[in-house]
Protein backbone atom coordinates (compact mmCIF):
# COMPACT_ATOMS: atom_id res chain seq x y z
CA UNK A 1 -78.83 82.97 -88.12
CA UNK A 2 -82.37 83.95 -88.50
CA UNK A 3 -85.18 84.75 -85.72
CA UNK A 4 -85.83 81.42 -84.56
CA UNK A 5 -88.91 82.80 -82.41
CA UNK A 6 -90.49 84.55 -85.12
CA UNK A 7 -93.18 82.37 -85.32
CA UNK A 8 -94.04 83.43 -81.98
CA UNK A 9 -93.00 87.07 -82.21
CA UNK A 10 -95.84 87.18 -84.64
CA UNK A 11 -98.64 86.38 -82.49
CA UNK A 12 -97.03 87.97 -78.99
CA UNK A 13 -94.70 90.52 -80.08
CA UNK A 14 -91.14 92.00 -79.00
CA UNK A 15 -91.90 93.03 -75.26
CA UNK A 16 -93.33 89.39 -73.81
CA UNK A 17 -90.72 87.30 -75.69
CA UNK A 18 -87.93 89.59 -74.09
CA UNK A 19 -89.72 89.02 -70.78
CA UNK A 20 -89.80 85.47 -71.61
CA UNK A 21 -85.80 85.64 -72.32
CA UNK A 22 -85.04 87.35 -68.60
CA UNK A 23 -87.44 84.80 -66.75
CA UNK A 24 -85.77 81.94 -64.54
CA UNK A 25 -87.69 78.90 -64.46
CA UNK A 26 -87.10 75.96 -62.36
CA UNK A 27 -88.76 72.69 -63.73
CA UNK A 28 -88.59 69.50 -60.81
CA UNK A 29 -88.67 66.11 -63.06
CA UNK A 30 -88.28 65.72 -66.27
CA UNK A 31 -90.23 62.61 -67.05
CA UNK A 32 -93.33 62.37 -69.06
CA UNK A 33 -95.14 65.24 -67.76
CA UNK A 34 -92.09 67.99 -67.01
CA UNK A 35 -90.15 67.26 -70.35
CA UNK A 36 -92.47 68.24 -72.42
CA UNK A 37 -93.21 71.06 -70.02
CA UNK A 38 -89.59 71.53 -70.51
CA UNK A 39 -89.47 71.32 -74.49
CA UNK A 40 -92.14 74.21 -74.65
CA UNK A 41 -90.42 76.55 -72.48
CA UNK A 42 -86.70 76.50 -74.22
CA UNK A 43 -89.10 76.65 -77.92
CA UNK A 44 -90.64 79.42 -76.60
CA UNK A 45 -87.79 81.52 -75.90
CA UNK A 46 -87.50 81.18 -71.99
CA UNK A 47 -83.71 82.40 -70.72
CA UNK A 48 -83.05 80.47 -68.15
CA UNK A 49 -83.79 76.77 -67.32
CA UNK A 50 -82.73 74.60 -64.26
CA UNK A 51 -83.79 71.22 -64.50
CA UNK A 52 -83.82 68.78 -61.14
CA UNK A 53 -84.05 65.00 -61.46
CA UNK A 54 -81.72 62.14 -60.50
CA UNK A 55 -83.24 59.52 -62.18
CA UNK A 56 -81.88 57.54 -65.68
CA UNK A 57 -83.94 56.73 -68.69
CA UNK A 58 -85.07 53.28 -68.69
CA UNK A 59 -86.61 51.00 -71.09
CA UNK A 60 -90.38 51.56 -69.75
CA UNK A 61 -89.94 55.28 -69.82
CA UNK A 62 -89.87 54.56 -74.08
CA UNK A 63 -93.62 54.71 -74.17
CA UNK A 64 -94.36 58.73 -73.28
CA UNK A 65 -91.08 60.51 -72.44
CA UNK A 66 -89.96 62.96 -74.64
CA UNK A 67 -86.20 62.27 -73.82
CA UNK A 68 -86.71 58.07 -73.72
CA UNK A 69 -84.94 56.83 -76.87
CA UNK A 70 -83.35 53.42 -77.23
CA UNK A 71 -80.14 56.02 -78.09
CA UNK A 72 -80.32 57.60 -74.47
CA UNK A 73 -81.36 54.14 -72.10
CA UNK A 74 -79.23 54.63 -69.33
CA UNK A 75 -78.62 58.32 -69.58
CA UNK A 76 -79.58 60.70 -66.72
CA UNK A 77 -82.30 62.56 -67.39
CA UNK A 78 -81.68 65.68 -66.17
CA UNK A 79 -78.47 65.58 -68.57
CA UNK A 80 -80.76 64.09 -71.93
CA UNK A 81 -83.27 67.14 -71.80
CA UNK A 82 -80.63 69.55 -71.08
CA UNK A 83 -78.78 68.36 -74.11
CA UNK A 84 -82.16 68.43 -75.99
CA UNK A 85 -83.02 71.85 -75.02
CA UNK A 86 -79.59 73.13 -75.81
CA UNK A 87 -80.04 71.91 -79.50
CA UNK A 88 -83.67 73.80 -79.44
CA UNK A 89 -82.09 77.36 -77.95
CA UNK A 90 -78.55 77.46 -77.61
CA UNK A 91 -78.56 80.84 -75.95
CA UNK A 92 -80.77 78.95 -73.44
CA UNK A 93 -78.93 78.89 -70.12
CA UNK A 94 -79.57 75.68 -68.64
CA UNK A 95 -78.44 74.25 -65.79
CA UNK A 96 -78.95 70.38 -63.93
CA UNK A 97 -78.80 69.39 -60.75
CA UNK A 98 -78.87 65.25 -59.59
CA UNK A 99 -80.62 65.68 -56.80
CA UNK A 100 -84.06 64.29 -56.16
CA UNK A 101 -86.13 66.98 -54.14
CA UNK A 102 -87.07 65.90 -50.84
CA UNK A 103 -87.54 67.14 -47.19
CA UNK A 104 -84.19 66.24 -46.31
CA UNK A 105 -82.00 68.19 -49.36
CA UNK A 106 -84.54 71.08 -49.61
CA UNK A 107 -82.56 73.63 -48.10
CA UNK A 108 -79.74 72.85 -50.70
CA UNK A 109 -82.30 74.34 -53.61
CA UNK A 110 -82.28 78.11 -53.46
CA UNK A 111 -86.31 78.78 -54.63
CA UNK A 112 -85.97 82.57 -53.75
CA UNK A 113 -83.87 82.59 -57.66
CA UNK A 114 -86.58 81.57 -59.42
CA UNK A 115 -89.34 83.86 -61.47
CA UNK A 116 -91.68 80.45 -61.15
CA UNK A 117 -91.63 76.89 -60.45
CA UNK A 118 -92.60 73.94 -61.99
CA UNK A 119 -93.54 70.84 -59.66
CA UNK A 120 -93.99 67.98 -61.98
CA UNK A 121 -92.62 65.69 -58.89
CA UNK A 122 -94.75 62.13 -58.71
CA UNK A 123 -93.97 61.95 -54.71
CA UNK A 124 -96.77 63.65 -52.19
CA UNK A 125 -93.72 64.34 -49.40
CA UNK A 126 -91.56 65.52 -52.03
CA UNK A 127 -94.41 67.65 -53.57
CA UNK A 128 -95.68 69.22 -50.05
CA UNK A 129 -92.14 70.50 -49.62
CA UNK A 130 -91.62 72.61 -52.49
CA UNK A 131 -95.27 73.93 -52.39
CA UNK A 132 -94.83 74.89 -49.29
CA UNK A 133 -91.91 76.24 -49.41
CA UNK A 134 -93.11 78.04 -52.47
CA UNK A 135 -95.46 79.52 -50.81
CA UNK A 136 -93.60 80.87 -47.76
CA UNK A 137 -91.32 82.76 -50.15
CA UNK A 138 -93.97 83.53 -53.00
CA UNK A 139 -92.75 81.86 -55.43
CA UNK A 140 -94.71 81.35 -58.19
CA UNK A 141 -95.73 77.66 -58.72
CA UNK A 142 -97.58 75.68 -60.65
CA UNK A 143 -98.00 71.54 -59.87
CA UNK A 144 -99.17 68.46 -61.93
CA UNK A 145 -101.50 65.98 -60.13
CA UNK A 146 -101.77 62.44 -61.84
CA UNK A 147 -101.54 61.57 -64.97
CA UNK A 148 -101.25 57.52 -64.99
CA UNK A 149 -103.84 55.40 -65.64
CA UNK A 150 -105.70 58.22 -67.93
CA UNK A 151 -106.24 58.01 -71.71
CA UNK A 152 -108.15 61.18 -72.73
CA UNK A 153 -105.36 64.30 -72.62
CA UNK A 154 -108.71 66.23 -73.58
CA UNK A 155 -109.92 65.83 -69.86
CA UNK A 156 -107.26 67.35 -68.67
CA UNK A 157 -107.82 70.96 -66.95
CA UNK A 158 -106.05 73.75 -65.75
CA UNK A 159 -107.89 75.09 -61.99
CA UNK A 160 -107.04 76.07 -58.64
CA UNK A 161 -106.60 72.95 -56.53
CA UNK A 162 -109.66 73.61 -54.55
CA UNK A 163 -111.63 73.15 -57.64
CA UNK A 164 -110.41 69.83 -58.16
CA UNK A 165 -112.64 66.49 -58.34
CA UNK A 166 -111.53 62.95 -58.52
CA UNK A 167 -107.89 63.01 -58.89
CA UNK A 168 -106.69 60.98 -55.58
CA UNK A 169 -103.34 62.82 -55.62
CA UNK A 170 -104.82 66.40 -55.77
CA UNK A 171 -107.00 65.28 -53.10
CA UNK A 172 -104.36 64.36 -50.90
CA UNK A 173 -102.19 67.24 -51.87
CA UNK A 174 -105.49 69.30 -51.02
CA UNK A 175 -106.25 68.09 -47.68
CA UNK A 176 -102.02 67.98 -46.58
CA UNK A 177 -101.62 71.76 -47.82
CA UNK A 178 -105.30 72.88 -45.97
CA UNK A 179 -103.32 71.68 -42.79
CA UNK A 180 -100.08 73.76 -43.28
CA UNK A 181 -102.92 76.92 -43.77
CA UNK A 182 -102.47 76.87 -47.64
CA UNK A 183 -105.56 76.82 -49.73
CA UNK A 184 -104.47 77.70 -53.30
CA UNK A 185 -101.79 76.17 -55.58
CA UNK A 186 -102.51 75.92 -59.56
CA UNK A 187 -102.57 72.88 -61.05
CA UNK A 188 -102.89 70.90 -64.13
CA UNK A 189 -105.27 67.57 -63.40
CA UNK A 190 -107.39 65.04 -65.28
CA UNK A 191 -110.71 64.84 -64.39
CA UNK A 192 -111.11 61.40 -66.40
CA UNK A 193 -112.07 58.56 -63.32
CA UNK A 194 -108.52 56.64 -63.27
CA UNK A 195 -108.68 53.22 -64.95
CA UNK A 196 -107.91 49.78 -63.34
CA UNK A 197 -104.88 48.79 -64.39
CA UNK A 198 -104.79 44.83 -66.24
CA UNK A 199 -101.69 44.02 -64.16
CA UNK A 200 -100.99 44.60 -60.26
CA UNK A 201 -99.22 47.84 -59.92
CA UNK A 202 -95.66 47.38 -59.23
CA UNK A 203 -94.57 49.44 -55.73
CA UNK A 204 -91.42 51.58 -56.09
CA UNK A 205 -89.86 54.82 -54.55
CA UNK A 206 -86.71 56.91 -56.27
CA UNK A 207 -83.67 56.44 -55.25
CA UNK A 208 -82.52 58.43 -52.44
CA UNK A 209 -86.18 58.25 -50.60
CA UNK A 210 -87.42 56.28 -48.08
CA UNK A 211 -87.87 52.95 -48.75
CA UNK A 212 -89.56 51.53 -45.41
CA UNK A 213 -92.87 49.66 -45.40
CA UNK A 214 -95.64 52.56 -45.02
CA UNK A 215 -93.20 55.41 -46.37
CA UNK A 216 -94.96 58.28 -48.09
CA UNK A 217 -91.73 58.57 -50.75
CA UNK A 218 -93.10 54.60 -51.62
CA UNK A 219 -95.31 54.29 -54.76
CA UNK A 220 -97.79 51.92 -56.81
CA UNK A 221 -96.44 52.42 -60.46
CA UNK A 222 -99.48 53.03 -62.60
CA UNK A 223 -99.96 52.29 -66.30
CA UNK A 224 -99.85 55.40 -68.63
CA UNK A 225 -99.91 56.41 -72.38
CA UNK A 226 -98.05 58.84 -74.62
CA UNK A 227 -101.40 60.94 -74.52
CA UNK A 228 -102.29 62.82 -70.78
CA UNK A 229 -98.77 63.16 -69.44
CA UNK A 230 -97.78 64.80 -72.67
CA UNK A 231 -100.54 67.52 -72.54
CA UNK A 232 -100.11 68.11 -68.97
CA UNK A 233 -96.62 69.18 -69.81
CA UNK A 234 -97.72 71.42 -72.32
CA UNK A 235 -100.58 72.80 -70.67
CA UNK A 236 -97.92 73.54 -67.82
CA UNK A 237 -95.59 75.31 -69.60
CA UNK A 238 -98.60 77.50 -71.63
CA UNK A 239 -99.71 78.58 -68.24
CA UNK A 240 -95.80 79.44 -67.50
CA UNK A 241 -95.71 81.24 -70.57
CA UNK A 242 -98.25 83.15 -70.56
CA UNK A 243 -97.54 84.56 -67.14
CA UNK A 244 -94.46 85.64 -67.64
CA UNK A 245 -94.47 87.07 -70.97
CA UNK A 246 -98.10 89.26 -69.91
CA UNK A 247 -99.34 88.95 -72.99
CA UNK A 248 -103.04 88.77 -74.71
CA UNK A 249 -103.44 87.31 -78.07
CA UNK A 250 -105.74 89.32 -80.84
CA UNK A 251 -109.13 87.84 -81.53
């Protein structure tokens, strides 16, 4: 078999795509946003991918995730991207684990393993938790705010979370992390205004959380589009990329 990165070889060259091949890379959720995040890593040549997520494709899912096919409705996740990115890079290692991160399992996920994170997790207690734990063990982490009810992947930017405007979930995130003494985390966020949706948002939580009226792990389901969660994912994984394989690109 041929060089199946020599496309990229090309434009980074031998020492950042070996880098790339030693890196360990933890990606949490693997829906719209974090499998294509996912897909970009294992096509660019990264070594080792775990991939967290305990939830199942389902029919709604069919309109922006890279793993929702009518073929794989019903599958877990987790398992459907790892098969996916096996097929990409076979020499990828990858590795799943059912769990859906949250306060109560965290100390079951070893973070200290991991050359840099990927928080792609669409829960603020769930997403508090691994930044801050992140952060106590300097980790390197990168987070996606929302992405539902946006249509223009072109407003999408890559900042420090301090910089943010507009997103209610980075704002939140913001003000919860500024009260455990953290004031940086990058992140991927839109800075198109979120639309109204035409129907009343549905309220759910994943399975596993807490369900209770008033529970943080509770959510309004918001309308979305192939488009912004798409980007985010790549944008993600670029910023990932680039990192760990310390490279700069020839003008």
């Amino acid at each position: 078999m041929g060089d199946q990165f020599i496309r990229t070889r090309m434009l980074i060259g031998d020492e950042p795509l070996e880098r790339l091949r030693n890196a360990r890379v933890a990606v949490f959720g693997v829906g719209g946003v974090g499998g294509y995040a996912v897909e970009a890593l294992a096509r660019s040549g990264v070594g080792t991918l775990h991939l967290y997520d305990d939830d199942t494709v389902s029919e709604s899912n069919l309109n922006r995730q890279l793993i929702a096919l009518h073929s794989t409705l019903g599958q877990p996740k987790a398992e459907a991207m790892a098969q996916r990115v096996r097929d990409i890079n076979p020499d990828c290692c990858t590795e799943v684990f059912r769990m859906f991160y949250l306060p109560q399992n965290a100390d079951q996920v070893d973070l200290s393993q991991y050359d840099y994170v990927i928080d792609c997790i669409d829960t603020v207690t769930a997403k508090l938790e691994l930044v801050t734990r992140c952060s106590a063990l300097r980790v390197k982490l990168i987070s996606a705010m929302g992405t539902g009810n946006k249509f223009d992947p072109s407003a999408l930017v890559l900042t420090d979370i301090s910089k943010t405007e507009g997103c209610p979930l980075a704002r939140t995130i913001r003000k919860e992390l500024r009260r455990r003494g953290i004031h940086h985390l990058n992140v991927v966020y839109s800075t198109e205004p979120p639309a109204a949706p035409l129907r009343p948002a549905q309220s759910e939580a994943p399975a596993g959380a807490d369900t209770r009226p008033g529970s943080s792990a509770r959510r309004d389901t918001p309308g979305s589009t192939p488009f912004v969660p798409a980007a985010a994912g790549l944008l993600l994984a670029s910023a990932v990329v680039r990192e760990l394989g310390q490279f700069s690109l020839r003008q």
